[in-house]
Structure formats: C-alpha cells, structure tokens
C-alpha atoms as a PDB file:
ATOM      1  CA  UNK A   1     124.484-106.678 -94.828  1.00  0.00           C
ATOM      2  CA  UNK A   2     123.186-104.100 -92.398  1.00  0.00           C
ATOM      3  CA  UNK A   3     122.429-100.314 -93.339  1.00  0.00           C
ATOM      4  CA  UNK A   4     123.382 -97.652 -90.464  1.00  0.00           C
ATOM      5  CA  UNK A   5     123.967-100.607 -87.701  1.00  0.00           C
ATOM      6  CA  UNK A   6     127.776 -99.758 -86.911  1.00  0.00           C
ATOM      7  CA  UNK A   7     128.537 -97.915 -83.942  1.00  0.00           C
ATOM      8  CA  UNK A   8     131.088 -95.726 -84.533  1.00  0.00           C
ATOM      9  CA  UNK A   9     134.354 -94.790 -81.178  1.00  0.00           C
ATOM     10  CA  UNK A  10     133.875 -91.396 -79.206  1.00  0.00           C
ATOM     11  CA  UNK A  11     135.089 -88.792 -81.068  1.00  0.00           C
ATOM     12  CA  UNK A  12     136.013 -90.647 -84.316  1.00  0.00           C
ATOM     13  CA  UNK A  13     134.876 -92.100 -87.583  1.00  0.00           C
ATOM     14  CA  UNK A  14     136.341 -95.558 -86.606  1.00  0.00           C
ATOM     15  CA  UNK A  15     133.914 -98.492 -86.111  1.00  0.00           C
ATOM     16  CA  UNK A  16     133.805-100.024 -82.645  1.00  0.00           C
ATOM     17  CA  UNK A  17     135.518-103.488 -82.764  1.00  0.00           C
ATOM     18  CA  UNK A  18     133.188-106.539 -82.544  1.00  0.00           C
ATOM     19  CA  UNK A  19     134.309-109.340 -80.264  1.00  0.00           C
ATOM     20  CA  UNK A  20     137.084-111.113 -81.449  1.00  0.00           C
ATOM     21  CA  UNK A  21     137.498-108.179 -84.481  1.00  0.00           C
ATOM     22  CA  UNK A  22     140.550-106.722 -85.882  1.00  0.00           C
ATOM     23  CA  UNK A  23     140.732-104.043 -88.593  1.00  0.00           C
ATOM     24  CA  UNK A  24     143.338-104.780 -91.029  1.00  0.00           C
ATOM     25  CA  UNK A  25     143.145-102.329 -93.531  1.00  0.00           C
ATOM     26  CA  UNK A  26     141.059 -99.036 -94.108  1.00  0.00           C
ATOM     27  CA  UNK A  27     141.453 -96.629 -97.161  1.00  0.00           C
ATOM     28  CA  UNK A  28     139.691 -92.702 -97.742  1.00  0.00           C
ATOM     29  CA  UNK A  29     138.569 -91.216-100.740  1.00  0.00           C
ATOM     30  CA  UNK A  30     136.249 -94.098-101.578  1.00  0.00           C
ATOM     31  CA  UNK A  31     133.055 -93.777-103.382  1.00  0.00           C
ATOM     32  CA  UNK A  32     130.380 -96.307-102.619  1.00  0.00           C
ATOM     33  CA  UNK A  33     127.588 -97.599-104.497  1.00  0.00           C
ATOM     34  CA  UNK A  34     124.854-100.515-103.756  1.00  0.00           C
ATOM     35  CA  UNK A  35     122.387-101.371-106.225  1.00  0.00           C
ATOM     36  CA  UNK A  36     119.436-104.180-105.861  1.00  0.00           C
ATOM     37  CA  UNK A  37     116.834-105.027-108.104  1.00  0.00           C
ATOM     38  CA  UNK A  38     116.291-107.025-111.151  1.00  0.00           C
ATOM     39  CA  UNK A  39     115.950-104.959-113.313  1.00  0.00           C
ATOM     40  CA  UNK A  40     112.060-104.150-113.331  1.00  0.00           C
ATOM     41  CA  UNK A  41     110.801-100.536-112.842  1.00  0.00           C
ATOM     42  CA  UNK A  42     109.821-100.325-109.336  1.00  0.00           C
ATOM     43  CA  UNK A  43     111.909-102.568-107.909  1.00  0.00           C
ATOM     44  CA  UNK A  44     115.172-100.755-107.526  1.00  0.00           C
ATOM     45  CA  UNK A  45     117.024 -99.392-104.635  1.00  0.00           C
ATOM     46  CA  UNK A  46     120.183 -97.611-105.510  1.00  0.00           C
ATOM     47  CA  UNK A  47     122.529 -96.263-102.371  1.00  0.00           C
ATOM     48  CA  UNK A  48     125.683 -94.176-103.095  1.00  0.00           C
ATOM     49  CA  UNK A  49     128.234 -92.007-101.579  1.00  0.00           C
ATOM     50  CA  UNK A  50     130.232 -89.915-103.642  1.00  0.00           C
ATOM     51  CA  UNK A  51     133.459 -90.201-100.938  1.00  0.00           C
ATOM     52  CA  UNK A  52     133.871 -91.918 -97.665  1.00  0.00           C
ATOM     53  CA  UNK A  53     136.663 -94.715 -95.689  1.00  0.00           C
ATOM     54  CA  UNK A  54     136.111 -98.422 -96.292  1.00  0.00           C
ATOM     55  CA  UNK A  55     137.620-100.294 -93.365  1.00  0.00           C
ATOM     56  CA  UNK A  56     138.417-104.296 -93.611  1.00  0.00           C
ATOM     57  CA  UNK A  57     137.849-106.488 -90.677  1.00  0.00           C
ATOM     58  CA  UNK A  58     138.921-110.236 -90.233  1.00  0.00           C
ATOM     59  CA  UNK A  59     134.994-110.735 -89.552  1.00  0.00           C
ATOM     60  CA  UNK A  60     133.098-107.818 -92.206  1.00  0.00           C
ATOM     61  CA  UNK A  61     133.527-104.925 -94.598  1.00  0.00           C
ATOM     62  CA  UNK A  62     132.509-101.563 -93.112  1.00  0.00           C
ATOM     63  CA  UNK A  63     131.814 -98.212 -95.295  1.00  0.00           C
ATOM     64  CA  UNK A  64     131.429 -94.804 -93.362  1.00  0.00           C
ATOM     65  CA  UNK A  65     130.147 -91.868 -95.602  1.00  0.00           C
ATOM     66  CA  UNK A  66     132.113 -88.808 -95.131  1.00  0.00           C
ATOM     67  CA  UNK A  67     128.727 -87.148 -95.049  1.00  0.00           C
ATOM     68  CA  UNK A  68     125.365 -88.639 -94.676  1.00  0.00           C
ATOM     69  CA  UNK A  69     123.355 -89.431 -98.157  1.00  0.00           C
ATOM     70  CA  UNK A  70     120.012 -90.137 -98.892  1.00  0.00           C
ATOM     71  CA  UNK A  71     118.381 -93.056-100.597  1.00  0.00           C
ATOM     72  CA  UNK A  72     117.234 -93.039-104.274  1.00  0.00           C
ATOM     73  CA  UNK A  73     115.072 -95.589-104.407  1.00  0.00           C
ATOM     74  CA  UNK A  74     111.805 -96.013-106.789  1.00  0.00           C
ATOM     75  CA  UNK A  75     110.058 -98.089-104.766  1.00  0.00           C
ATOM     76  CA  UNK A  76     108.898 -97.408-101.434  1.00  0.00           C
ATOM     77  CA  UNK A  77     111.373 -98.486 -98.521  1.00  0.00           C
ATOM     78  CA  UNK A  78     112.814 -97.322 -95.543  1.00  0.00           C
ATOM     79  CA  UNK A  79     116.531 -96.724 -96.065  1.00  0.00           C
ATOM     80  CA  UNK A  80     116.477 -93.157 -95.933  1.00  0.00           C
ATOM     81  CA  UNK A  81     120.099 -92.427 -95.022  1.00  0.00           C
ATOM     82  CA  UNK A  82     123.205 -93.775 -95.349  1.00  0.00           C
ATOM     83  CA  UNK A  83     125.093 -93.330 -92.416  1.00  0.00           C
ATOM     84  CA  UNK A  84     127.360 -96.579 -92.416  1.00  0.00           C
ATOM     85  CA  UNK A  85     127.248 -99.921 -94.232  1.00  0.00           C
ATOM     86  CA  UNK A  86     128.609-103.303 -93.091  1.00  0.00           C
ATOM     87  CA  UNK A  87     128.225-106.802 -94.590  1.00  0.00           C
ATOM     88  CA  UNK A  88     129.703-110.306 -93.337  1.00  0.00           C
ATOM     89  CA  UNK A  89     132.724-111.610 -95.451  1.00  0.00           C
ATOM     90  CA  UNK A  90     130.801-114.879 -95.659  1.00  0.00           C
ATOM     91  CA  UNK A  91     128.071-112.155 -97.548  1.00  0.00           C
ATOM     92  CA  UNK A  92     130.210-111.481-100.414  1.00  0.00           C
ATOM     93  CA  UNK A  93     130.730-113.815-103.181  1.00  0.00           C
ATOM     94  CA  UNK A  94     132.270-113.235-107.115  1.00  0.00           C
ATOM     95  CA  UNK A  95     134.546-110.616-105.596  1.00  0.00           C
ATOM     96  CA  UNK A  96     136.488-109.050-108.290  1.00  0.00           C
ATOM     97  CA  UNK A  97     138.930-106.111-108.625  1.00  0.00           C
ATOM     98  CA  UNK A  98     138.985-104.526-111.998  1.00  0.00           C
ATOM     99  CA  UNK A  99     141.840-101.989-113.255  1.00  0.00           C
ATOM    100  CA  UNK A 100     139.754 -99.749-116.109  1.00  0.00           C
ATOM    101  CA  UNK A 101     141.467 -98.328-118.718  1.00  0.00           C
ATOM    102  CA  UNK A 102     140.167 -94.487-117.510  1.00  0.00           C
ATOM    103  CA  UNK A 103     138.954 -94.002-114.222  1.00  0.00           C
ATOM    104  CA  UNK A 104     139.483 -95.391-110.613  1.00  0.00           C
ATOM    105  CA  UNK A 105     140.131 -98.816-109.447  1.00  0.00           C
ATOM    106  CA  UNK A 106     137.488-100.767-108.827  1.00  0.00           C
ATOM    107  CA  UNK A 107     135.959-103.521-105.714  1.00  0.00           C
ATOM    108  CA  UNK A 108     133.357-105.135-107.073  1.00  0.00           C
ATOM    109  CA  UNK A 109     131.142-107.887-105.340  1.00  0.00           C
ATOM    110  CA  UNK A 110     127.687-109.754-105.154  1.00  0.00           C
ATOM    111  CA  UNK A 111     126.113-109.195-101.827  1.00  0.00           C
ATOM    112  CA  UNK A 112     123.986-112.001-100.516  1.00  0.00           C
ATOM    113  CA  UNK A 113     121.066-110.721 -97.773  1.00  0.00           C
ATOM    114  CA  UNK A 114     121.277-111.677 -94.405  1.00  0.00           C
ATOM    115  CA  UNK A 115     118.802-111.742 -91.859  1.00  0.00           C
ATOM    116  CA  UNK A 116     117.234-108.952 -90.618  1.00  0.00           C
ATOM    117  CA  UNK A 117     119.801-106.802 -93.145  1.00  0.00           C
ATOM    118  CA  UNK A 118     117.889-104.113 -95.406  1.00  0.00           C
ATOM    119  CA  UNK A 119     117.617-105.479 -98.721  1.00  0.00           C
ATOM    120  CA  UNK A 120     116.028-109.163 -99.014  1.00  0.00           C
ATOM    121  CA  UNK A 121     117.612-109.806-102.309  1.00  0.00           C
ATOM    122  CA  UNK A 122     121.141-109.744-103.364  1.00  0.00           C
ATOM    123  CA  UNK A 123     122.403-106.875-103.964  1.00  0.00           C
ATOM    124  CA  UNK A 124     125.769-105.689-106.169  1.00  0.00           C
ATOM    125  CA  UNK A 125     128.810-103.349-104.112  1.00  0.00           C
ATOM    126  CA  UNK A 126     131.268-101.511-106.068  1.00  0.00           C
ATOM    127  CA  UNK A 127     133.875 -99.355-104.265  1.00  0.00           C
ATOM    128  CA  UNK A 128     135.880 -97.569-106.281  1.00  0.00           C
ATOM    129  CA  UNK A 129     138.944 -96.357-105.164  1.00  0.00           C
ATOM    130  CA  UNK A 130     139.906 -92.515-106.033  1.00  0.00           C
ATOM    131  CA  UNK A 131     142.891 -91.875-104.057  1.00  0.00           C
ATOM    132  CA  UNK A 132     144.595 -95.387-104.165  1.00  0.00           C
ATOM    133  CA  UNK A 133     144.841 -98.152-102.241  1.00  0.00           C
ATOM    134  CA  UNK A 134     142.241-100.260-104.190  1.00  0.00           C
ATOM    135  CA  UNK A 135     144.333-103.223-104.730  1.00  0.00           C
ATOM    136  CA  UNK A 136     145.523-103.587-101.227  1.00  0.00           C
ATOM    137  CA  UNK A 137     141.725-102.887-100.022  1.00  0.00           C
ATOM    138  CA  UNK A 138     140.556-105.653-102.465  1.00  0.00           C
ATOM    139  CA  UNK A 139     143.764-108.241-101.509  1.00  0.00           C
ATOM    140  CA  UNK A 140     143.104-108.459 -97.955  1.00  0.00           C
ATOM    141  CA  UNK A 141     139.225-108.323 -98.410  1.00  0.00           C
ATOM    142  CA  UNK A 142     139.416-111.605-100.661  1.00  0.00           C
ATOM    143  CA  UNK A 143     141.867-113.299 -98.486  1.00  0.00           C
ATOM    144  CA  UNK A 144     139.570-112.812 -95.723  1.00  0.00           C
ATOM    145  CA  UNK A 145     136.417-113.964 -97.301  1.00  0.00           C
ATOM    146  CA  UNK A 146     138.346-117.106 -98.597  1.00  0.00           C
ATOM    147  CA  UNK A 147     139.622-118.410 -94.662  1.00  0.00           C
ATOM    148  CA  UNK A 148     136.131-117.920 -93.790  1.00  0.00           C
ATOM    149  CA  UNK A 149     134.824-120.428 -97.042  1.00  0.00           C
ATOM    150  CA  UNK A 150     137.518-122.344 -96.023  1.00  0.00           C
ATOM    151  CA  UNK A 151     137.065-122.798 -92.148  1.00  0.00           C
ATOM    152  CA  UNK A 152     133.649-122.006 -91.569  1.00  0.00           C
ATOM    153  CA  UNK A 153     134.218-118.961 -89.094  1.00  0.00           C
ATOM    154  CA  UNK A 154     136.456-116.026 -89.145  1.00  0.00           C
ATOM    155  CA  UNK A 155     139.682-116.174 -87.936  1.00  0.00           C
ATOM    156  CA  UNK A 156     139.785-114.858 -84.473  1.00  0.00           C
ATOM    157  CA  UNK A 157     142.884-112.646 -84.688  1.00  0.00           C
ATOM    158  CA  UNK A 158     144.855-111.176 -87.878  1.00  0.00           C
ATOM    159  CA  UNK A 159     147.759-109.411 -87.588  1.00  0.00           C
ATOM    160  CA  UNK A 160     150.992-109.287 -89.493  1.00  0.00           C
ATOM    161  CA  UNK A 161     154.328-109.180 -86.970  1.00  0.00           C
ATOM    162  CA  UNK A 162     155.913-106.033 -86.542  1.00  0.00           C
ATOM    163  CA  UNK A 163     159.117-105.444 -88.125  1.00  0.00           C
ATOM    164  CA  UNK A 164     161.606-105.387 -85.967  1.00  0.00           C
ATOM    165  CA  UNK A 165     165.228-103.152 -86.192  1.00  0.00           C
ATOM    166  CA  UNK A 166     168.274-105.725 -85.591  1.00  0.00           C
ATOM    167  CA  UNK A 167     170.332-102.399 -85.046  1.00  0.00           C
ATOM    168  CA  UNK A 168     172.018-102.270 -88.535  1.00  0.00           C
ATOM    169  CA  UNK A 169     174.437-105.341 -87.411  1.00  0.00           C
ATOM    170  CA  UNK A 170     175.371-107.989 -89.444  1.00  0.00           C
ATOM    171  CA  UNK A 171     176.064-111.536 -88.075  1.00  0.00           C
ATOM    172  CA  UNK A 172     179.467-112.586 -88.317  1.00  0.00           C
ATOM    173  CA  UNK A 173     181.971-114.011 -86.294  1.00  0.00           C
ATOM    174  CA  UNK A 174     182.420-112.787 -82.559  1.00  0.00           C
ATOM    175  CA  UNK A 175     185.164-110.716 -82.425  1.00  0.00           C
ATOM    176  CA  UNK A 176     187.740-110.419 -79.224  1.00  0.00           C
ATOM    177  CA  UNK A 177     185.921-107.678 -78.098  1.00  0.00           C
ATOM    178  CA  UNK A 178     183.459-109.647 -77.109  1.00  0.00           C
ATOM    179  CA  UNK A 179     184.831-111.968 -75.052  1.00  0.00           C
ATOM    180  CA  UNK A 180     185.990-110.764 -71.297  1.00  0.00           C
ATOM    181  CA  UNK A 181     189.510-109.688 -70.189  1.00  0.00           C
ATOM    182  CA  UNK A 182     189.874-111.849 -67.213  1.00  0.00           C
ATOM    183  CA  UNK A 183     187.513-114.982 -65.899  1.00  0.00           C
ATOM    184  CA  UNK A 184     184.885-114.184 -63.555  1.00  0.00           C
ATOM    185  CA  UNK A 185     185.033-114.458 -59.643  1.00  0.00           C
ATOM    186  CA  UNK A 186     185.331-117.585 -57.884  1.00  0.00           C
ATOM    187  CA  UNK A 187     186.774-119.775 -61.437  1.00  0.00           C
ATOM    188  CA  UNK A 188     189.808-121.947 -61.301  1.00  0.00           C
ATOM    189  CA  UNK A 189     191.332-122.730 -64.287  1.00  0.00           C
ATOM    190  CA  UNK A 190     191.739-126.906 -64.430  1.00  0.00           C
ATOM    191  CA  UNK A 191     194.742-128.086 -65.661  1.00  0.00           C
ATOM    192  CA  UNK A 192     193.249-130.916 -68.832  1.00  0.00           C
ATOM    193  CA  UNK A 193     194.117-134.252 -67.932  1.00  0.00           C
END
C-alpha cells in the first residue's frame, strides 16, 4: 500500500493508468478510513477521509480524497497528508462487505505492507459507502483479488463486451421481401437433369 504515490490525469481526479491497467469500477461519496497498530498507546496511526471516489483496477484499489486530510497519528511518523491511497489486490486479504442494520454499506479488508509502502505492519481499510454502490465496489474488488490468488499476476485486460442493439428485430423466417425480383447479371438458369 502506498500513501500519496498515484499520479492523478491533467485536469482530473482520475488516476493515470499503470501499464497493462484498466479501471473497472469507481464510486463517489466514499468515506475512507485506515487504521494500524496493535492496540498499544503509541503505536497507532489512524488516516481518514470523511468523502472521496474509490476507483477499482484489474491490478490495485485507488482512494482520492475529495479534499486533502491530515494524519492523526500518536506516534511520530511522516504521513502528514492524505492526498491519494493505493494498495495491490494481492495486498488485501479477509475482504468482507457488511450490510449494517443503520448506517452505510461497508468494504472492509486487512491490508498487508508492501515494500517501501507507509505502514510496516498490516493495517485494516474500511470504505464505507454513503451514496451507494458499495456492493458493486466490493463485487468486482473481490473478484479481482481472487484471479490474482488464483493465477499469480493480474489479469492483463478486464472488460465486459458492450451491449450491442440488434435493431429491435426478431429472427424468424426470411420473408419474400428479402429475396430479389429477378437473378443477377450474367446467370442462366440450368434446366435439372
């Protein structure tokens, strides 16, 4: 997982593709929270944002902040800001969605460290989702994470076909409009034998 490493397209709040990436899914109105430590005074690091978009890759999950947040933290450690967070599928394990009785839906998962990320321990992610779109967020997320277990690498392209209009018509037998008036130039009939 990497704090503030995503680079962001010209004039957008869309992260710039990584080779062989493809964003699937991305949902607003998400409120992010990342909390590591084990429980001893000290030791924990707590980053939130209270809305932002959560974007789904076929190679990471990526949060972008609608506004940049500072770091609570009560130990001493260089986060500072949260301007964007991204972490590997193959970096979250025990995902979970959970439907609460009251409130919003909920992405939950345990984020393992990777190297030269910001936290050296793992770390737990909850999204919640305030405006919808939870369940889809969390669907594609999982089946992501589970073709990387599976194969070892992400998959290099992911992409559902488009839909495509068949013009309202329904197949049935040709009618004789379709077939021509006369035969075509230059064909002689032959008699059958």
């Amino acid at each position: 997982m990497a704090l503030n490493a995503v680079m962001l397209e010209e004039g957008t709040r869309h992260p710039v593709p990584l080779p062989n990436e493809n964003f699937l899914y991305h949902c607003s109105g998400v409120k992010f929270e990342l909390k590591s430590g084990d429980g001893y005074p000290g030791d924990a690091i707590a980053l939130r944002s209270a809305s932002g978009t959560a974007f789904v890759s076929n190679q990471r999950v990526v949060f972008l902040p609608d506004t940049t947040t500072h770091a609570s933290s009560t130990a001493s450690s260089p986060h500072g800001t949260l301007n964007s967070f991204t972490i590997p599928h193959a970096s979250l394990k025990e995902q979970k969605f959970v439907q609460p009785m009251f409130g919003a839906n909920r992405f939950e998962a345990l984020a393992l460290p990777v190297s030269g990320g910001a936290f050296p321990g793992c770390t737990a992610l909850v999204l919640s989702f305030k405006d919808g779109g939870g369940f889809d967020f969390a669907t594609v997320a999982r089946k992501m994470s589970d073709r990387i277990q599976e194969t070892g690498e992400a998959p290099p392209y992911e992409e559902e076909l488009p839909v495509y209009d068949d013009g309202g018509a329904l197949p049935g037998p040709a009618g004789p409009q379709d077939y021509p008036a006369e035969a075509p130039p230059g064909y002689e009939h032959q008699p059958a034998k």
